[in-house]
C-alpha atoms as a PDB file:
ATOM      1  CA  UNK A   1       6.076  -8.864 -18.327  1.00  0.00           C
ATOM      2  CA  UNK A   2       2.640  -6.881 -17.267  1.00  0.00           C
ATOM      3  CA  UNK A   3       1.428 -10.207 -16.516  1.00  0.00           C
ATOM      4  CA  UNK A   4      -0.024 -11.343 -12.964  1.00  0.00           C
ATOM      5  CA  UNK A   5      -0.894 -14.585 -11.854  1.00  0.00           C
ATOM      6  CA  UNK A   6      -3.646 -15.538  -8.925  1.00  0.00           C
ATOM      7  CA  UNK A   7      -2.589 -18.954  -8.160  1.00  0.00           C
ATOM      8  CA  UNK A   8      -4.972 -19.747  -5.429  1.00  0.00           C
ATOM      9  CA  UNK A   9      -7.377 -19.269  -8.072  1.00  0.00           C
ATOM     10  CA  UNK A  10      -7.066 -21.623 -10.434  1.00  0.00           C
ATOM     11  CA  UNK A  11      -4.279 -20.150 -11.769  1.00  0.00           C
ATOM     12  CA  UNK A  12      -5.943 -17.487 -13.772  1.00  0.00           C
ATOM     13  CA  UNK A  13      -3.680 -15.053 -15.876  1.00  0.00           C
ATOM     14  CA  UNK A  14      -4.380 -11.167 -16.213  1.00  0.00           C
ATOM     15  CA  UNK A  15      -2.573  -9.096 -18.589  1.00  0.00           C
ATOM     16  CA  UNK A  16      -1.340  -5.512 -17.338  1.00  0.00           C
ATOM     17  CA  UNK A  17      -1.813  -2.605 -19.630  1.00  0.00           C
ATOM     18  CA  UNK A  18       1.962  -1.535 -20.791  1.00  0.00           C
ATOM     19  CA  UNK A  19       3.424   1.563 -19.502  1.00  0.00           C
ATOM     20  CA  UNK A  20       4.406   3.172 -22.959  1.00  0.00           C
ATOM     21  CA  UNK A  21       7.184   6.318 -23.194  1.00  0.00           C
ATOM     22  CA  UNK A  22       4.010   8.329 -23.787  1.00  0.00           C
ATOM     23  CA  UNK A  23       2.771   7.148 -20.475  1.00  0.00           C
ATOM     24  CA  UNK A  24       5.990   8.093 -18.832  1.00  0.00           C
ATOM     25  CA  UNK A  25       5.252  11.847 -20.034  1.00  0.00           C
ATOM     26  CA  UNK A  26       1.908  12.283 -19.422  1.00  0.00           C
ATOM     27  CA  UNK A  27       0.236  13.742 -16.507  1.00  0.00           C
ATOM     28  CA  UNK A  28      -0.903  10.673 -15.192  1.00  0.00           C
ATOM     29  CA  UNK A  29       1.697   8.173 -15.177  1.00  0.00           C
ATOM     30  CA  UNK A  30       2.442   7.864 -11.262  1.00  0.00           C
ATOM     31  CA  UNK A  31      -1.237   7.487 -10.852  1.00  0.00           C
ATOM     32  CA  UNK A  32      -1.235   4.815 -13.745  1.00  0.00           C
ATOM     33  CA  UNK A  33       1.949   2.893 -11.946  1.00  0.00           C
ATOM     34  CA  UNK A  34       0.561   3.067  -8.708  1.00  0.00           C
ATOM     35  CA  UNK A  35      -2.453   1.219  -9.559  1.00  0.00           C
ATOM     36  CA  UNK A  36      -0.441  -1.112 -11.319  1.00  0.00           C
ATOM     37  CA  UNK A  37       2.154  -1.929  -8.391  1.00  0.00           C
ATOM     38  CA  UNK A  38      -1.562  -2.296  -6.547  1.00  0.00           C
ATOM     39  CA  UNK A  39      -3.198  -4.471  -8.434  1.00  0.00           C
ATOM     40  CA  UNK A  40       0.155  -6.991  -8.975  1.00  0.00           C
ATOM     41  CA  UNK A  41       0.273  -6.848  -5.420  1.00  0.00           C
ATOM     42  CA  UNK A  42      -3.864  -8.391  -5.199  1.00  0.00           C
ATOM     43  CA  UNK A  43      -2.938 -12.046  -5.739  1.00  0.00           C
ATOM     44  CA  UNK A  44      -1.451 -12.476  -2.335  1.00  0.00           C
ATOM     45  CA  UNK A  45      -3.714 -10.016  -0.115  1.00  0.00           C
ATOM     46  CA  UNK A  46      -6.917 -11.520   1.464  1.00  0.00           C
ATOM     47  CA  UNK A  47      -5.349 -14.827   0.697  1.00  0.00           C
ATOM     48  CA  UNK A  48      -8.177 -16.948   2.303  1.00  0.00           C
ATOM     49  CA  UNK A  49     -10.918 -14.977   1.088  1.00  0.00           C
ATOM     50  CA  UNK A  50      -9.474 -16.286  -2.471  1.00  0.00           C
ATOM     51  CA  UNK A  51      -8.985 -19.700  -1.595  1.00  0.00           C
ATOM     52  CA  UNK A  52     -13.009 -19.756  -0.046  1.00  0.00           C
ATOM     53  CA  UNK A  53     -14.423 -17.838  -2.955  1.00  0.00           C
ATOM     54  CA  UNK A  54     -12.793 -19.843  -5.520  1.00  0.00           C
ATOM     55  CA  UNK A  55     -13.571 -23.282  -3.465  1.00  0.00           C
ATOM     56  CA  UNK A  56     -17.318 -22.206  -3.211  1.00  0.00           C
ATOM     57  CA  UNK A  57     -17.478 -22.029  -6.995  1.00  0.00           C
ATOM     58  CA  UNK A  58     -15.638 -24.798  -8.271  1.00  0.00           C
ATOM     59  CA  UNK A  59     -17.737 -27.131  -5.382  1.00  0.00           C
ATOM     60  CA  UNK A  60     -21.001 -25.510  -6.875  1.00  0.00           C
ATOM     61  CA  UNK A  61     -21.798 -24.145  -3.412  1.00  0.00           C
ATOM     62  CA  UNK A  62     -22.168 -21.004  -5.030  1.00  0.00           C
ATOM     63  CA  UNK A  63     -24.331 -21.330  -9.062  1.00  0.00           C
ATOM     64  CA  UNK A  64     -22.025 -20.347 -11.503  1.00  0.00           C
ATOM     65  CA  UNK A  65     -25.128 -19.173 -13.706  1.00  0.00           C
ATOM     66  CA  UNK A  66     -26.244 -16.249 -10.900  1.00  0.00           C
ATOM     67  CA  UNK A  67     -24.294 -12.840 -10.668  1.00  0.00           C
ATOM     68  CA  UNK A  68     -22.269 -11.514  -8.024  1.00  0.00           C
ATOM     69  CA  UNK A  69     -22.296  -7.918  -6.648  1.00  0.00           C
ATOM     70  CA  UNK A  70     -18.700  -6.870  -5.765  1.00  0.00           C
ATOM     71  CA  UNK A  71     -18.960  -3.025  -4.170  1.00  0.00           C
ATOM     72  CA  UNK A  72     -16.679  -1.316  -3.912  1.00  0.00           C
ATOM     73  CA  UNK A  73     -14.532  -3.213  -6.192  1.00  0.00           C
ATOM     74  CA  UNK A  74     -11.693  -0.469  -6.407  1.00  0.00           C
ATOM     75  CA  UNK A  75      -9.447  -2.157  -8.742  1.00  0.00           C
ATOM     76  CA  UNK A  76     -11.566  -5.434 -10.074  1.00  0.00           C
ATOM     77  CA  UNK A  77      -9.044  -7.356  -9.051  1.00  0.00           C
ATOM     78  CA  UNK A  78     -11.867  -9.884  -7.659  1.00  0.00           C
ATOM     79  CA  UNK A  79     -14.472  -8.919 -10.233  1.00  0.00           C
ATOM     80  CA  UNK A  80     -12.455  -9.834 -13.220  1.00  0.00           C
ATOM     81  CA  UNK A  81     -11.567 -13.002 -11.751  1.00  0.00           C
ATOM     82  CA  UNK A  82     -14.851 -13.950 -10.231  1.00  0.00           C
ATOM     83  CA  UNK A  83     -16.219 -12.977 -14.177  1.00  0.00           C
ATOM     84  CA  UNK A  84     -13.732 -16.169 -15.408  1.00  0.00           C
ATOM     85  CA  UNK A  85     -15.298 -18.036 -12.676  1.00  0.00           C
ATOM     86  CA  UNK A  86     -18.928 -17.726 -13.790  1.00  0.00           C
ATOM     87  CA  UNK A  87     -20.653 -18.643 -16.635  1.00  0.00           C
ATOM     88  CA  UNK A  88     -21.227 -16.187 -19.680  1.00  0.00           C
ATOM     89  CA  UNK A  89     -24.798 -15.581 -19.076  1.00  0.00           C
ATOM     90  CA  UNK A  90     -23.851 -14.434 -15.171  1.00  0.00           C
ATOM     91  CA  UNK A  91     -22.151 -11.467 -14.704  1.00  0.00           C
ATOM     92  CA  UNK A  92     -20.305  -9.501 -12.022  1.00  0.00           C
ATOM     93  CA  UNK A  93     -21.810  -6.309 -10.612  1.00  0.00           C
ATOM     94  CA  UNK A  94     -18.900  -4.266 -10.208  1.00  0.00           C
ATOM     95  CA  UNK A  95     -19.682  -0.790  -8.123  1.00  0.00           C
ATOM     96  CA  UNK A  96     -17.289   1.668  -7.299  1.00  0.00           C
ATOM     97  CA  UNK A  97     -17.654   5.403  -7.170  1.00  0.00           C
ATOM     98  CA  UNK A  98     -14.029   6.369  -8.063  1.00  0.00           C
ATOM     99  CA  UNK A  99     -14.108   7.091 -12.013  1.00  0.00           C
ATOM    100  CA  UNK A 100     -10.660   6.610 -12.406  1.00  0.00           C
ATOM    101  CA  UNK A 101     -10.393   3.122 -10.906  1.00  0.00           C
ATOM    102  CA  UNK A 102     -13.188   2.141 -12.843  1.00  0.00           C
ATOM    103  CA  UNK A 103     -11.465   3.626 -15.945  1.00  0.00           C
ATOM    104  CA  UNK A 104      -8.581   1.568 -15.094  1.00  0.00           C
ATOM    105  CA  UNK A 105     -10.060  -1.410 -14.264  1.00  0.00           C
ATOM    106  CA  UNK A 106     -11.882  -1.830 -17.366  1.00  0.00           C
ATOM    107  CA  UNK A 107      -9.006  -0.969 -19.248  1.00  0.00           C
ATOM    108  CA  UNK A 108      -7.646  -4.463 -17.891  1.00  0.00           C
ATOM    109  CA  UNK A 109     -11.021  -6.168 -18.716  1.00  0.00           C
ATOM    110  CA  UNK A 110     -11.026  -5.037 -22.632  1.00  0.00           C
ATOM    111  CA  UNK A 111      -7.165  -6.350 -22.678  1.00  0.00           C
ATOM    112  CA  UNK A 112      -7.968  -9.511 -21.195  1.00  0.00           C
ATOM    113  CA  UNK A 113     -11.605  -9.868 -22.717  1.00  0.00           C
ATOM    114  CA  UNK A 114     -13.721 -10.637 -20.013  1.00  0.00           C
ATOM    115  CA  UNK A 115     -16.957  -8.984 -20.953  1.00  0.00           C
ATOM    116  CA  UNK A 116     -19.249  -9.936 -18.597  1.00  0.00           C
ATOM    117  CA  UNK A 117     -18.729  -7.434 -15.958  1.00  0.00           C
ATOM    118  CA  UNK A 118     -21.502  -4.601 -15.513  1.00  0.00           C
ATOM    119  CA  UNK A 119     -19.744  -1.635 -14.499  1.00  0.00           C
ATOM    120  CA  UNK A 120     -21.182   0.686 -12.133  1.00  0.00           C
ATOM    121  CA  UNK A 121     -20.145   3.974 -10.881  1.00  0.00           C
ATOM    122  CA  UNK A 122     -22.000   5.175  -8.220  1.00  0.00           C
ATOM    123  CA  UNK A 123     -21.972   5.268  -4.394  1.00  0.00           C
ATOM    124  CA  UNK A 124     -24.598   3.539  -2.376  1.00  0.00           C
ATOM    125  CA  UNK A 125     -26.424   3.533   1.207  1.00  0.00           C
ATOM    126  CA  UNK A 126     -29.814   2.726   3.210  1.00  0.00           C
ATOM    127  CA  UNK A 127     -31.444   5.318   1.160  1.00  0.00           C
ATOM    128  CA  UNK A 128     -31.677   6.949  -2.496  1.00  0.00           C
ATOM    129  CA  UNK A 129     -30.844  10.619  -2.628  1.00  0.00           C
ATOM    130  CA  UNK A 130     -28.224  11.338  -0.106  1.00  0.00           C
ATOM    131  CA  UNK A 131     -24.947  13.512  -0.131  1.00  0.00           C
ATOM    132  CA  UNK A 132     -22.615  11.241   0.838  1.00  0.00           C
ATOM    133  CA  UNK A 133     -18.960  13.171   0.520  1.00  0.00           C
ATOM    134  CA  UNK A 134     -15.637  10.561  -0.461  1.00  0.00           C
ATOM    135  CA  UNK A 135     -12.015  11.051  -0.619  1.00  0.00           C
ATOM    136  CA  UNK A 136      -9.325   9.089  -2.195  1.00  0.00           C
ATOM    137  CA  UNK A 137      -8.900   7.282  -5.172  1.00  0.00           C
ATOM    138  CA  UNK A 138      -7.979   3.452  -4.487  1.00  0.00           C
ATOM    139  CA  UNK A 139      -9.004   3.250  -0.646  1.00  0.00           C
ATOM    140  CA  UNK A 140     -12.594   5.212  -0.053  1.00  0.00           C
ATOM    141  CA  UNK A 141     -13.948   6.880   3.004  1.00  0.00           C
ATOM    142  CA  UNK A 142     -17.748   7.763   3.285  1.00  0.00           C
ATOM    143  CA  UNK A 143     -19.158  10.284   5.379  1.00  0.00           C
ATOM    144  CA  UNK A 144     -22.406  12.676   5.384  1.00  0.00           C
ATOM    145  CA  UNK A 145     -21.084  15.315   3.101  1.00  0.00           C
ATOM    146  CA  UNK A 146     -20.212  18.995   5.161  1.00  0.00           C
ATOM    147  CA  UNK A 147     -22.298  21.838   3.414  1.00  0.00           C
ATOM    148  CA  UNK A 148     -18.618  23.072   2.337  1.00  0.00           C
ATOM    149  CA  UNK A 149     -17.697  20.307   0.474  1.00  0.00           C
ATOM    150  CA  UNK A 150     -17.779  19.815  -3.532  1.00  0.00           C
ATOM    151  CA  UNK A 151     -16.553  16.430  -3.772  1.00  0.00           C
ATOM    152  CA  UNK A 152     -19.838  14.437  -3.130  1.00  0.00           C
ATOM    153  CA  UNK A 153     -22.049  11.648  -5.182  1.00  0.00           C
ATOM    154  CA  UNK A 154     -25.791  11.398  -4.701  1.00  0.00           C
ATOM    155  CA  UNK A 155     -26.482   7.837  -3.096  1.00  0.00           C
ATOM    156  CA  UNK A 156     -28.533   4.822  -4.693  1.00  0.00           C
ATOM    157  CA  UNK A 157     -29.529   1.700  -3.691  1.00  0.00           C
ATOM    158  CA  UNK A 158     -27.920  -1.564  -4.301  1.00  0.00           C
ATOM    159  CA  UNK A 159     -31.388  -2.715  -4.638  1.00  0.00           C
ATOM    160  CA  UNK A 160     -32.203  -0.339  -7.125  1.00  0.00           C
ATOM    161  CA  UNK A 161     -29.284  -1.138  -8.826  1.00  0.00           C
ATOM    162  CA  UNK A 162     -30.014  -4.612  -9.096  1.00  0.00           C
ATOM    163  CA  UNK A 163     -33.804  -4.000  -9.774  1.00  0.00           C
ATOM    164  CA  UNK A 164     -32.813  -1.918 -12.611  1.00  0.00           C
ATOM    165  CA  UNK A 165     -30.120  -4.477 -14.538  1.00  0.00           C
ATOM    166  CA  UNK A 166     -31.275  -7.407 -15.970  1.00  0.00           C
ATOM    167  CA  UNK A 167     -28.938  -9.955 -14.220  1.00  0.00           C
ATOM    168  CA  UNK A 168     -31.171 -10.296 -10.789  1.00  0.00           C
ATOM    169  CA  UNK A 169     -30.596 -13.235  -9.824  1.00  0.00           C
ATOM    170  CA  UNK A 170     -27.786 -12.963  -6.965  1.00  0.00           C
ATOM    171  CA  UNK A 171     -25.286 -15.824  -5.778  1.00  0.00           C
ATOM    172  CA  UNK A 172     -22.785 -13.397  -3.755  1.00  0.00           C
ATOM    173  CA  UNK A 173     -22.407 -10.614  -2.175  1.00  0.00           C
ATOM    174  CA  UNK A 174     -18.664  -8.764  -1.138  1.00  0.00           C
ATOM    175  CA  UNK A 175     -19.163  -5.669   0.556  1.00  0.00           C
ATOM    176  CA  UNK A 176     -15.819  -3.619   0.938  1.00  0.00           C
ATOM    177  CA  UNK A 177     -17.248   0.062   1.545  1.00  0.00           C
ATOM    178  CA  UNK A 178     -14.548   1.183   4.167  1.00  0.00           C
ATOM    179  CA  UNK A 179     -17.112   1.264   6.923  1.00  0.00           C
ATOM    180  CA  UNK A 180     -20.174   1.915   5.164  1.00  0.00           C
ATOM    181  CA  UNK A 181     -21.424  -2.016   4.834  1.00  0.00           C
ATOM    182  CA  UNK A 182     -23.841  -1.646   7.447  1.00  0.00           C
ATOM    183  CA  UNK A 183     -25.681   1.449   5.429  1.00  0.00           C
ATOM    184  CA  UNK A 184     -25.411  -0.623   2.237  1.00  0.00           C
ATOM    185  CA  UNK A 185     -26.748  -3.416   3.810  1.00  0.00           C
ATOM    186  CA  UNK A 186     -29.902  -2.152   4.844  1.00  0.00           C
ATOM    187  CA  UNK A 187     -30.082  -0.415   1.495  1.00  0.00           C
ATOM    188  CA  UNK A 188     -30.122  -4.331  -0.095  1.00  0.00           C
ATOM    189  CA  UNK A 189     -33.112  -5.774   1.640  1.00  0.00           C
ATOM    190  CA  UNK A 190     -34.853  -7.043  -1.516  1.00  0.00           C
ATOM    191  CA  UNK A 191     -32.163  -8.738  -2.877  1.00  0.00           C
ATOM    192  CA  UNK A 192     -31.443 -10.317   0.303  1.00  0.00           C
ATOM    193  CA  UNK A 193     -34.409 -11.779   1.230  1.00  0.00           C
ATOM    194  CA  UNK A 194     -35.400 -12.455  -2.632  1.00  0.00           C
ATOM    195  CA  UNK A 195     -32.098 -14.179  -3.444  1.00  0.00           C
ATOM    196  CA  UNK A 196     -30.346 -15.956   0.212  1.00  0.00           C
ATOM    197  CA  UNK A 197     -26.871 -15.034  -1.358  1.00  0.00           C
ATOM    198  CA  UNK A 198     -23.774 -15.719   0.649  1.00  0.00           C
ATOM    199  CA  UNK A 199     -22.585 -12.145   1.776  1.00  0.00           C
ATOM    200  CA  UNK A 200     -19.111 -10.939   2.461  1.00  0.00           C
ATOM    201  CA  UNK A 201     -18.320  -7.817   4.212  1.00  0.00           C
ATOM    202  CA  UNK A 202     -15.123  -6.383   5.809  1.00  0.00           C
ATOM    203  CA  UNK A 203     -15.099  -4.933   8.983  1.00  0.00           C
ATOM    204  CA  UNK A 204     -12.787  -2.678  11.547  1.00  0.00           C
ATOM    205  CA  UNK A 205     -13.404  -4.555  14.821  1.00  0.00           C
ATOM    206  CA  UNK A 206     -12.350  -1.742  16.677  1.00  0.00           C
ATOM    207  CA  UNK A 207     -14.078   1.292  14.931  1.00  0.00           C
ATOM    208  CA  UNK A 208     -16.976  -0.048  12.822  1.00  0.00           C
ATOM    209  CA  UNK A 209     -20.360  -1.658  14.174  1.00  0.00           C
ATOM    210  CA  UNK A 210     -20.219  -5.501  13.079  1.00  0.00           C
ATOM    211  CA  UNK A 211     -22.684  -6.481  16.208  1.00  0.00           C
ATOM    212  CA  UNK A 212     -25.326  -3.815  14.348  1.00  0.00           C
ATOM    213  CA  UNK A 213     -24.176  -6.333  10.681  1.00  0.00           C
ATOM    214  CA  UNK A 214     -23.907  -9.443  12.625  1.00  0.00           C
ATOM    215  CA  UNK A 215     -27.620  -9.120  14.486  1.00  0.00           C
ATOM    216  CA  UNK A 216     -29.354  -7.999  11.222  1.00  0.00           C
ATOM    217  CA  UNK A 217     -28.352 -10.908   9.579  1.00  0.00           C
ATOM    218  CA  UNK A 218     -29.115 -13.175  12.538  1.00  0.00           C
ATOM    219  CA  UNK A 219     -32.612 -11.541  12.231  1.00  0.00           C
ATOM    220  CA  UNK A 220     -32.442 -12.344   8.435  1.00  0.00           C
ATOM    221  CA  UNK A 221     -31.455 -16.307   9.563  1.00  0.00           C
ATOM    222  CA  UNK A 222     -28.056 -16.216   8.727  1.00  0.00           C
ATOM    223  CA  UNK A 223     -24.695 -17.986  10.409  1.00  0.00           C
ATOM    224  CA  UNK A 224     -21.864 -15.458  10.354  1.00  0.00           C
ATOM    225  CA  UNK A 225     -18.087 -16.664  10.433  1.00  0.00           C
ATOM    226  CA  UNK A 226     -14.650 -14.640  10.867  1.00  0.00           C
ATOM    227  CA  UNK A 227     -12.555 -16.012   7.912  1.00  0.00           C
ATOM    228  CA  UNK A 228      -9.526 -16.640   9.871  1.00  0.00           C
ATOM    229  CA  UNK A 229      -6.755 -14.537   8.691  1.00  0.00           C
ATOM    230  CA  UNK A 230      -5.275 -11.380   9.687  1.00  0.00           C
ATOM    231  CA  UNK A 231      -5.058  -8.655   6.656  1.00  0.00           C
ATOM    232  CA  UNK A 232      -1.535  -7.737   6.306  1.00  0.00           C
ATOM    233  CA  UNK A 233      -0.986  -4.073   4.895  1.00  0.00           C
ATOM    234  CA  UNK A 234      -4.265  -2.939   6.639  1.00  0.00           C
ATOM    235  CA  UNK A 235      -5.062  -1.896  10.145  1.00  0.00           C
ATOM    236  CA  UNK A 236      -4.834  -4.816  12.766  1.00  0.00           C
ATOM    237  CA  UNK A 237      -8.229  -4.577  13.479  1.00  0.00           C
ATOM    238  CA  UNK A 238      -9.195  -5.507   9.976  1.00  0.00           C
ATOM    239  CA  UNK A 239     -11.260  -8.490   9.435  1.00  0.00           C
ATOM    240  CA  UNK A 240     -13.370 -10.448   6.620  1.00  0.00           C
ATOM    241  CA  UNK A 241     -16.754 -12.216   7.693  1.00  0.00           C
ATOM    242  CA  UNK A 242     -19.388 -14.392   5.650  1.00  0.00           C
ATOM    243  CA  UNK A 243     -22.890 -15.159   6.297  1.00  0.00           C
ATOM    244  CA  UNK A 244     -24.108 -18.476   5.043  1.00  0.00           C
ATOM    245  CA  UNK A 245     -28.480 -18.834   4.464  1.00  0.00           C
ATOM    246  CA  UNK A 246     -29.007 -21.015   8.112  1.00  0.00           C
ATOM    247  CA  UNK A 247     -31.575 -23.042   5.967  1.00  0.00           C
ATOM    248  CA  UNK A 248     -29.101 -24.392   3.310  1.00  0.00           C
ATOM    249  CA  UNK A 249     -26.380 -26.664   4.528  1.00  0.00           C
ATOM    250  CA  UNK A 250     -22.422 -25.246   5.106  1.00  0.00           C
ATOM    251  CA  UNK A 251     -20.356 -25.946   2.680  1.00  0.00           C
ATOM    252  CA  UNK A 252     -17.107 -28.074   4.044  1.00  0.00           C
ATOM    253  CA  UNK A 253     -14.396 -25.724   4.164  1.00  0.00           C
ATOM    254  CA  UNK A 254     -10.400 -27.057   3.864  1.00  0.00           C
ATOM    255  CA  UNK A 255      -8.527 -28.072   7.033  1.00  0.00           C
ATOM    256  CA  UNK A 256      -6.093 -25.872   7.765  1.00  0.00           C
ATOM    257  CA  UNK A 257      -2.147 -26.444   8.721  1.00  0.00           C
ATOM    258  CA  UNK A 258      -1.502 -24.303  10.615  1.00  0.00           C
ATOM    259  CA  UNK A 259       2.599 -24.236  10.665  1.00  0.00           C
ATOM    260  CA  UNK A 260       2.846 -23.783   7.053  1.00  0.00           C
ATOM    261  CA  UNK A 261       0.377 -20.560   7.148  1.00  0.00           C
ATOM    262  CA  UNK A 262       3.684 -17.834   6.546  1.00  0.00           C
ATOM    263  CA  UNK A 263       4.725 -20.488   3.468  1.00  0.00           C
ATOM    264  CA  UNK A 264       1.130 -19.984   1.985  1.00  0.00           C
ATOM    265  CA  UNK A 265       1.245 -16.359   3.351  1.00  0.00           C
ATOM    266  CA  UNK A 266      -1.660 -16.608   4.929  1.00  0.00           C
ATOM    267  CA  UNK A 267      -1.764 -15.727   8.241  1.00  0.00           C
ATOM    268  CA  UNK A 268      -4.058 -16.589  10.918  1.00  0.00           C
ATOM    269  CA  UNK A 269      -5.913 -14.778  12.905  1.00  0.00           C
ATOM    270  CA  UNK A 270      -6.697 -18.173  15.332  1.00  0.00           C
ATOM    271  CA  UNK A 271      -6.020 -21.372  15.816  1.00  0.00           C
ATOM    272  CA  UNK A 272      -9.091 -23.538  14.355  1.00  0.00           C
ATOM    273  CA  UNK A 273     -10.995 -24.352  11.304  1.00  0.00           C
ATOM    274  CA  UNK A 274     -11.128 -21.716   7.998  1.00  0.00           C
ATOM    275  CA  UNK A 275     -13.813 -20.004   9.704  1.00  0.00           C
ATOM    276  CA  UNK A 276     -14.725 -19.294  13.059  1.00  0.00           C
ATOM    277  CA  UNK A 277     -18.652 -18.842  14.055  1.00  0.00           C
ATOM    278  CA  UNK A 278     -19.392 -15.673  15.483  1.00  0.00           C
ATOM    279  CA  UNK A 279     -21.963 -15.993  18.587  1.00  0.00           C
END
């Protein structure tokens, strides 16, 4: 009934847009039901992720009254959540240079009238001013743009970003830039060391540089964890980590059980604890 339900967070309820008979004839409609099917699918990918996020705000670990940057949100299927979770006067920082996810995605907001969400379309890296070239629609790939190509978006800053809104004050960070997390990272210095926010960012083991991530942060006094849990529908070498401010205390994370991970459909990447230091 174009409704979806996250359970592992708190329940909350989204209402789909409905596909009308218009819809069916127009131009777009695959496009429309393909975000769709993606976005009903959201509830039960990155499982764990949900379950910490959601844990982190309802234990106060992370202030409900500070903002959250989510880049590269594609869909918004964590921004508009996250925006339930926090209070009015917060808001969710949701970046994402595809204009037709972004078109979509607030679509769902107006319908299920969450407002504070400050939408964002733009690309961003270490430095202002670059041609950075992206395909795709719901999954994005950055590279330097080739002198051929027309399909490019001058870069920003997330610090200039931030700098310019008026919702500064920063509780988390989720960086899911296919690759391009270390670039944005170094581009968010400011709000990093103004703010100590929590910081997620997704990483290909195999083909990305988390050591260059992991080492910054280090620098920066930050503990870095693996959330334990293998990404199903994306490459095997896929993986989630969060840095925690070294001077604040962890937060207590749930015990596991392991043996009833398929039943919860999470599944583990390890056997131990939620999250697993990196060293």
């Amino acid at each position: 009934k174009f409704k979806i339900y996250f359970k592992s967070e708190g329940n909350i309820q989204i209402k789909l847009p409905k596909i009308s008979f218009l819809d069916i004839l127009s131009s777009g409609f695959f496009e429309k039901l393909d975000r769709e099917i993606k976005f009903s699918s959201r509830p039960q990918k990155e499982l764990l992720l949900r379950i910490i996020v959601y844990d982190l705000l309802q234990k106060g670990y992370l202030d409900k009254n500070k903002s959250i940057i989510d880049i590269g949100c594609q869909l918004a299927d964590n921004a508009l959540i996250w925006a339930k979770l926090i209070n009015n006067n917060a808001v969710v920082h949701a970046i994402e240079p595809s204009h037709e996810n972004l078109k979509f995605a607030k679509e769902i907001a107006i319908k299920n009238e969450v407002s504070n969400i400050n939408w964002i379309e733009a690309v961003c890296s270490d430095k202002e001013g670059m041609m950075l070239d992206f395909t795709g629609e719901v999954g994005l790939i950055f590279n330097k743009a080739n002198p051929n190509s027309n399909n490019f978006l001058i870069s920003t800053t997330l610090d200039k970003v931030i700098n310019n809104s008026k919702w500064r004050n920063i509780s988390l960070m989720h960086l899911d830039v296919e690759g391009f997390e270390e670039q944005v990272m170094k581009g968010a210095e400011n709000i990093i060391n103004q703010n100590r926010p929590v910081i997620i960012f997704e990483q290909h083991i195999c083909k990305d540089n988390p050591i260059g991530i992991i080492n910054s942060l280090k620098s920066k006094n930050y503990k870095i964890f693996m959330i334990n849990e293998i990404l199903p529908w994306c490459d095997p070498d896929c993986r989630n980590f969060i840095a925690f401010d070294n001077e604040k205390e962890l937060p207590n994370m749930k015990e596991l059980k392991h043996n009833l991970g398929r039943d919860e459909n999470i599944w583990y990447a390890t056997l131990g604890p939620a999250l697993e230091l990196v060293k």
